[in-house]
Protein backbone atom coordinates (compact mmCIF):
# COMPACT_ATOMS: atom_id res chain seq x y z
CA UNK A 1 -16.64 7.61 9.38
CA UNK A 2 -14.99 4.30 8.65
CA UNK A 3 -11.60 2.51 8.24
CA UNK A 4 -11.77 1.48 4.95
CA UNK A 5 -8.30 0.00 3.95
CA UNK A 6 -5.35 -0.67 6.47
CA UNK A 7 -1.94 -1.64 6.21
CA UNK A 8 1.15 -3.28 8.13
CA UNK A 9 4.51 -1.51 7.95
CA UNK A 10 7.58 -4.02 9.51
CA UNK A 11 11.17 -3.58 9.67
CA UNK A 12 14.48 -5.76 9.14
CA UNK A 13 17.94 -5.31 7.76
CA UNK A 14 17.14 -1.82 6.62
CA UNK A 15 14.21 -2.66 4.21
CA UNK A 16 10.61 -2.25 5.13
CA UNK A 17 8.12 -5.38 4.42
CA UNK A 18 4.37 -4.39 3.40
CA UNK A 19 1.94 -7.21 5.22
CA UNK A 20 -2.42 -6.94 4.64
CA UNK A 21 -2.86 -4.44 2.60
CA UNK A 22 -6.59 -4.40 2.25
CA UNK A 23 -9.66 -2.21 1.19
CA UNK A 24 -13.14 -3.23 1.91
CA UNK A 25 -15.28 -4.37 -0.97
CA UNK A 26 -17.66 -1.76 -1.20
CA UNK A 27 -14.57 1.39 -1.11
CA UNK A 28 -12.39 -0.63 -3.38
CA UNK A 29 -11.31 1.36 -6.79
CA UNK A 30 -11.38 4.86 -5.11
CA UNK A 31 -7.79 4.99 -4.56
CA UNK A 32 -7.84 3.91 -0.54
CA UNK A 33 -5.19 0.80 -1.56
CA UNK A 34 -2.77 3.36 -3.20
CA UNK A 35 -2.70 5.63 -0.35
CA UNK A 36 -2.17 3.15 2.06
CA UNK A 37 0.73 1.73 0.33
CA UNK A 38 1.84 5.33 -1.13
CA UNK A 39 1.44 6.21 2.78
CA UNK A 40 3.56 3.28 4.63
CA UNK A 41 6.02 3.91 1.31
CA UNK A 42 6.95 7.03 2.54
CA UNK A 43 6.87 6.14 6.01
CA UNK A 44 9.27 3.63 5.52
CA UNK A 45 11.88 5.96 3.72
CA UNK A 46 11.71 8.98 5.94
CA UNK A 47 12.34 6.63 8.44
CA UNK A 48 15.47 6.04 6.52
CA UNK A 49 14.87 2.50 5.16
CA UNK A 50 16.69 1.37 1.84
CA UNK A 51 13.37 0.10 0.05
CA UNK A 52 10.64 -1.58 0.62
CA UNK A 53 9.12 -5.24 -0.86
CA UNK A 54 5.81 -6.88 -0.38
CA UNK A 55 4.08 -10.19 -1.65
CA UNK A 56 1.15 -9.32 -4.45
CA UNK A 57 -1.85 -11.09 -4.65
CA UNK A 58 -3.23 -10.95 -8.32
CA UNK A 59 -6.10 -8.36 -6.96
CA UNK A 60 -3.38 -6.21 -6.03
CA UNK A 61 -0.66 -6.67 -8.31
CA UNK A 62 -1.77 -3.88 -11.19
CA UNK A 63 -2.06 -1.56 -8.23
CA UNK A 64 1.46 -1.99 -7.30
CA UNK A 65 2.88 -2.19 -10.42
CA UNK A 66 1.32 1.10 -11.12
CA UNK A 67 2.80 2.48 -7.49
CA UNK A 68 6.23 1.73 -9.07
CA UNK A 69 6.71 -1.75 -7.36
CA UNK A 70 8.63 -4.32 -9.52
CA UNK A 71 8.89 -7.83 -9.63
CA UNK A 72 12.48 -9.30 -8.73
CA UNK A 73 11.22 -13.26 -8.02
CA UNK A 74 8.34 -15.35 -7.79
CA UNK A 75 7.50 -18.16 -5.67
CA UNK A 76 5.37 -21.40 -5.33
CA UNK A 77 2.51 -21.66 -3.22
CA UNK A 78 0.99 -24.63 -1.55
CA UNK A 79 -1.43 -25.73 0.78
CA UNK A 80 -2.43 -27.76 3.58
CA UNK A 81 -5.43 -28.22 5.61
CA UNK A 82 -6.34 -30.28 8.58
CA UNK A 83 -7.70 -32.61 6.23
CA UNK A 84 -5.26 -32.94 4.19
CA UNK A 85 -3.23 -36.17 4.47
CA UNK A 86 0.13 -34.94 2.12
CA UNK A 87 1.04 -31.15 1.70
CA UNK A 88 -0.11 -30.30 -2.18
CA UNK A 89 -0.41 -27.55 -4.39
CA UNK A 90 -3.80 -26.01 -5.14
CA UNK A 91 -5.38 -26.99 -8.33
C-alpha cells in the first residue's frame, strides 16, 4: 500500500482553508483528489466550521468545481527568484 494523494486541513475565524491537495501522477483520475477534498470537507463542518475556501490551480480547478466549490475572486500571481533583479509577473 501507498499514500497516494494527501491534503492539509487549517483553521481561522470559523472557516476551514484547504492547502496541497495533491495526487501522484500515476493514481491521478481515479477519484483519490475528490476524496481527499470530499474528506477534509466534511471534516471541517462536523467540526462545526462555517465553510471552507481553497486556492485552485488550473489542474485542479474542474475537480473542485465539480465538488461544489465556487469562485468568489481571483488574484494575480507573480514571481521572483534569486536571480531576479525586479519582482515580475510570469510570462
Amino acid at each position: 500500500r501507498e499514500a497516494v494523494a494527501c491534503g492539509l486541513l487549517l483553521r481561522s475565524e470559523g472557516l476551514g482553508g484547504l492547502y496541497w491537495i495533491a495526487t501522484l501522477p500515476h493514481a491521478r483520475g481515479k477519484g483519490y483528489g475528490s476524496l481527499v477534498t470530499r474528506s477534509l470537507c466534511a471534516q471541517a463542518f462536523d467540526e462545526g466550521l462555517e465553510g471552507v475556501v481553497l486556492q485552485a490551480s488550473p489542474m485542479g480547478k474542474g475537480l473542485y468545481e465539480r465538488i461544489g466549490f465556487e469562485p468568489i475572486a481571483s488574484y494575480r500571481q507573480w514571481f521572483f527568484s534569486p536571480d531576479s533583479t525586479v519582482a515580475r509577473q510570469p510570462a
